[in-house]
PDB file of N, CA and C in Angstrom:
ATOM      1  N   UNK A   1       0.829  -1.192   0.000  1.00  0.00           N
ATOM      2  CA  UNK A   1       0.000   0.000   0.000  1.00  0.00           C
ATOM      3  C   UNK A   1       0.872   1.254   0.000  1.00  0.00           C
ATOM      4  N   UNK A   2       1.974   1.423   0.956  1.00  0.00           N
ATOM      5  CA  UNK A   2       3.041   2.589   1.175  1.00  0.00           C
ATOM      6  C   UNK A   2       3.401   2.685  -0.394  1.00  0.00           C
ATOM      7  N   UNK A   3       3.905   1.238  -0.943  1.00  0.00           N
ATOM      8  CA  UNK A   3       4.493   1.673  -2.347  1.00  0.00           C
ATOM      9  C   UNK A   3       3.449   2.364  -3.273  1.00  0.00           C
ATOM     10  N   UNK A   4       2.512   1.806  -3.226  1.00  0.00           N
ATOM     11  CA  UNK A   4       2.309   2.328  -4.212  1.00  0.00           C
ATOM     12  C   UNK A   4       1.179   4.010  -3.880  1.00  0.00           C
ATOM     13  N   UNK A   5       0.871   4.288  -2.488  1.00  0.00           N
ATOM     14  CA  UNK A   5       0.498   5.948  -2.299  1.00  0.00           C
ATOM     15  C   UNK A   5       1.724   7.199  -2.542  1.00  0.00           C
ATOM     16  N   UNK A   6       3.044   6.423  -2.029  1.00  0.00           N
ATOM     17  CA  UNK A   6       4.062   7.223  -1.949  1.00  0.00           C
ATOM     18  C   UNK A   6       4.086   8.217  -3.461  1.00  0.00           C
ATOM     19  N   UNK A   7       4.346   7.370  -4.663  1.00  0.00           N
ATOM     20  CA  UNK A   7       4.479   7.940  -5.869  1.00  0.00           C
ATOM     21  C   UNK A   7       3.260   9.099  -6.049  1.00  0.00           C
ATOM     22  N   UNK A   8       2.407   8.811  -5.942  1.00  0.00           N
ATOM     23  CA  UNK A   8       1.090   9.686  -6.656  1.00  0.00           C
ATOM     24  C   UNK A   8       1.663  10.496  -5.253  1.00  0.00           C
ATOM     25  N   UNK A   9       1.311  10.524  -4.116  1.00  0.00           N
ATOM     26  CA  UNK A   9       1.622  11.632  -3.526  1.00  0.00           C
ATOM     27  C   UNK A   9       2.824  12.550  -3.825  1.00  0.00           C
ATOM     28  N   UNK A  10       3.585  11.975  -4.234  1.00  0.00           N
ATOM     29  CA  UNK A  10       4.852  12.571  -4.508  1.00  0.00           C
ATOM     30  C   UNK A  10       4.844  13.668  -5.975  1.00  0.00           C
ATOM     31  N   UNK A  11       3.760  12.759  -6.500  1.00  0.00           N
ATOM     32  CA  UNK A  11       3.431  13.395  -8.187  1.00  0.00           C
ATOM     33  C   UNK A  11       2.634  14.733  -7.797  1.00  0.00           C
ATOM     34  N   UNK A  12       1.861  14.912  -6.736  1.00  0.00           N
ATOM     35  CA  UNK A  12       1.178  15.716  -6.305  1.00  0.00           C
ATOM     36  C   UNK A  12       1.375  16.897  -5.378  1.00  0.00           C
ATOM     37  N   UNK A  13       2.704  16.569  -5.119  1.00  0.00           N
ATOM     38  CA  UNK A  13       3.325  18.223  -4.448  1.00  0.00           C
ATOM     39  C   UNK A  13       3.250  17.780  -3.122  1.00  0.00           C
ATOM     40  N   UNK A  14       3.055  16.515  -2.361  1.00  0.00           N
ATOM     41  CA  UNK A  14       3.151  16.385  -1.593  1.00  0.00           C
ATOM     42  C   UNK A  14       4.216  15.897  -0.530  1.00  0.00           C
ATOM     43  N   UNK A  15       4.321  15.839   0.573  1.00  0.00           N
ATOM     44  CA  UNK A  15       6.028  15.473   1.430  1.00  0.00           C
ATOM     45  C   UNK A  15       5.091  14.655   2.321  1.00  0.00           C
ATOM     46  N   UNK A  16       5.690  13.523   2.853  1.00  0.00           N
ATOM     47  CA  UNK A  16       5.727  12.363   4.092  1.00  0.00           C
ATOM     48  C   UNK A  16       6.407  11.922   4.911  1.00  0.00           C
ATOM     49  N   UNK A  17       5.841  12.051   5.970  1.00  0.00           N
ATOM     50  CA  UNK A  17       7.051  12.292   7.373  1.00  0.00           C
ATOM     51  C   UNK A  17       6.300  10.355   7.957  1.00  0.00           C
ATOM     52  N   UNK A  18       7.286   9.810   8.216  1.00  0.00           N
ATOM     53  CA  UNK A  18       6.978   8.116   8.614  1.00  0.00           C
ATOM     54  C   UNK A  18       7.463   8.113   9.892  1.00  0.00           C
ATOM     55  N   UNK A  19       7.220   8.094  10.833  1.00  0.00           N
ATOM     56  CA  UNK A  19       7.569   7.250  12.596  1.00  0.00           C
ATOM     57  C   UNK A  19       7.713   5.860  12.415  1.00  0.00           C
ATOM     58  N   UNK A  20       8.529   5.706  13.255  1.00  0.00           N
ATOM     59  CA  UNK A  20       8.546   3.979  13.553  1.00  0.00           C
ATOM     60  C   UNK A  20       9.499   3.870  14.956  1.00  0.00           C
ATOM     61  N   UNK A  21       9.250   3.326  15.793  1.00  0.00           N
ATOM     62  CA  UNK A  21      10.209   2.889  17.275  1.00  0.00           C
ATOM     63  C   UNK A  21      11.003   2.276  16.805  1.00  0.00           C
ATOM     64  N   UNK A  22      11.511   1.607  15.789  1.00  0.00           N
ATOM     65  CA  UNK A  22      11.914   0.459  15.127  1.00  0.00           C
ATOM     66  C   UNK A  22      13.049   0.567  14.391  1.00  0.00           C
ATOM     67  N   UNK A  23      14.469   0.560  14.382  1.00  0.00           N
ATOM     68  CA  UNK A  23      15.207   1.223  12.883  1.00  0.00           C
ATOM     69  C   UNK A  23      15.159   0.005  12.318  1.00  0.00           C
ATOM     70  N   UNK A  24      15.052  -1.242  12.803  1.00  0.00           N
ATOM     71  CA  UNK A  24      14.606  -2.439  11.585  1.00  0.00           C
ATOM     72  C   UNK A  24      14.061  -2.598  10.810  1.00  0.00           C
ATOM     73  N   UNK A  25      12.969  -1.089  11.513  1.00  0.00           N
ATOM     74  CA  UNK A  25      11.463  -1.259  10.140  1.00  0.00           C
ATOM     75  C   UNK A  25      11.945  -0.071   9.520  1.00  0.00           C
ATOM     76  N   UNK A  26      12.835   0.873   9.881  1.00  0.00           N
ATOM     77  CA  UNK A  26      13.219   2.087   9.048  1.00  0.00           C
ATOM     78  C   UNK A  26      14.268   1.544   8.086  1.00  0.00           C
ATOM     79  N   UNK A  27      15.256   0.589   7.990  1.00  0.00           N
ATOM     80  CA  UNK A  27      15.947  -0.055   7.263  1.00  0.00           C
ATOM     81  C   UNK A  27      15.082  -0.625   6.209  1.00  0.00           C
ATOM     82  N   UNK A  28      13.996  -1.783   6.666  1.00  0.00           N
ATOM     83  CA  UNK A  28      12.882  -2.158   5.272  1.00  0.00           C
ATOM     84  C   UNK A  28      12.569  -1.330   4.464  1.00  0.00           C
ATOM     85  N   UNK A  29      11.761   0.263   5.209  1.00  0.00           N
ATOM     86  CA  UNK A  29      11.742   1.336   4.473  1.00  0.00           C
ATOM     87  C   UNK A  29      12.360   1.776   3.384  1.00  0.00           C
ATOM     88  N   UNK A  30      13.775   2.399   4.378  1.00  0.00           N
ATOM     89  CA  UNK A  30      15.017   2.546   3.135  1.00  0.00           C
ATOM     90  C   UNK A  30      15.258   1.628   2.161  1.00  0.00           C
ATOM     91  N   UNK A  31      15.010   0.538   1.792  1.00  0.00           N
ATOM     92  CA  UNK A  31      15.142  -0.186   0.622  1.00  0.00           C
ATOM     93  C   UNK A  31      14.082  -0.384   0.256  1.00  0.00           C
ATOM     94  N   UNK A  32      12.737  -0.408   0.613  1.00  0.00           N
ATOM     95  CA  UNK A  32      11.688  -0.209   0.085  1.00  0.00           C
ATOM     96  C   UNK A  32      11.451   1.422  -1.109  1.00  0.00           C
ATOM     97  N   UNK A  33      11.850   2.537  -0.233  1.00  0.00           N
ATOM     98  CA  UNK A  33      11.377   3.345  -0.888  1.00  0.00           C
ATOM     99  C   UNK A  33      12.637   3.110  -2.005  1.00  0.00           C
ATOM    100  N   UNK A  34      14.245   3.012  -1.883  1.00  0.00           N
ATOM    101  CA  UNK A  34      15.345   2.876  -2.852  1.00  0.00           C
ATOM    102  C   UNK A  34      14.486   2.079  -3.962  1.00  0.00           C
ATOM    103  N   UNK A  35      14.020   0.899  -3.924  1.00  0.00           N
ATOM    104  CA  UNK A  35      13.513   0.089  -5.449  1.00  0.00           C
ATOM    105  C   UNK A  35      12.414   0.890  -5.917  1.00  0.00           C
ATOM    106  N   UNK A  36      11.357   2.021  -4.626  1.00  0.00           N
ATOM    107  CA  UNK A  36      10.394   2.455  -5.966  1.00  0.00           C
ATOM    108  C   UNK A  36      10.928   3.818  -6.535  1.00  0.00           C
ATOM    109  N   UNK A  37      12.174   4.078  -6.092  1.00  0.00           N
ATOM    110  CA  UNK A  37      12.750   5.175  -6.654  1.00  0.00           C
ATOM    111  C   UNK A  37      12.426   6.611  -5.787  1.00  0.00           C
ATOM    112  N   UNK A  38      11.866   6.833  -4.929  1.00  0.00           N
ATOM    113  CA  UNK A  38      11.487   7.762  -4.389  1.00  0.00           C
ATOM    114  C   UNK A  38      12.797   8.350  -3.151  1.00  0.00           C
ATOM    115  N   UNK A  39      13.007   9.491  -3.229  1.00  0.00           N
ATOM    116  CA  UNK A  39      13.825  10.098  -2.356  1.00  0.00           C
ATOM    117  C   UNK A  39      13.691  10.098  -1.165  1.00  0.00           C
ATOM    118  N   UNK A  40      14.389  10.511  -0.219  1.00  0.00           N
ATOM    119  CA  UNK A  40      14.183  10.285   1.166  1.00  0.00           C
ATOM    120  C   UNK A  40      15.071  11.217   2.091  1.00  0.00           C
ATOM    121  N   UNK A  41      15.191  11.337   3.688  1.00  0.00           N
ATOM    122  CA  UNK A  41      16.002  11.720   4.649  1.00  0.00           C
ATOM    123  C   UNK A  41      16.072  11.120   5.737  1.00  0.00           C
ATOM    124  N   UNK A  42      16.607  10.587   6.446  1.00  0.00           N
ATOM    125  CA  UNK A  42      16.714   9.446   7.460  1.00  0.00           C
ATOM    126  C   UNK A  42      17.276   9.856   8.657  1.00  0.00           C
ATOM    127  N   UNK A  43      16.515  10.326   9.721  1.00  0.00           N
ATOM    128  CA  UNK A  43      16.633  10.132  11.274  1.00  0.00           C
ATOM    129  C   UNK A  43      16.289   9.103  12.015  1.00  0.00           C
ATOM    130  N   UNK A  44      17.621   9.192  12.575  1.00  0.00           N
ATOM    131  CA  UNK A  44      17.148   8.276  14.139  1.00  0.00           C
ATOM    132  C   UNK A  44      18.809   8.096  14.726  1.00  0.00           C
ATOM    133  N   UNK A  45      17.884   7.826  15.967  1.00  0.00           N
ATOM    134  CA  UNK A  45      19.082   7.591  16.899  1.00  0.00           C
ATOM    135  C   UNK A  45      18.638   7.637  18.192  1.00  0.00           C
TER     136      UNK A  45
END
């Protein structure tokens, strides 16, 4: 579902801010969003 809202939102002038407690699930992320091509910025710590 993330993959495929991200793009059209993105086509649409829009920005997405993601939470997670998790950097395991922020790692899936980061290679999730890397294959649909979509840019990114990555906090945590």
């Amino acid at each position: 579902a993330l993959a495929e809202l991200l793009p059209s939102l993105k086509k649409a002038g829009h920005r997405v801010l993601i939470f997670s407690q998790w950097t395991t699930m922020l790692d899936i992320l980061e290679w999730a969003l890397d294959v649909i091509g979509v840019t990114y910025s990555r906090l945590d710590g």
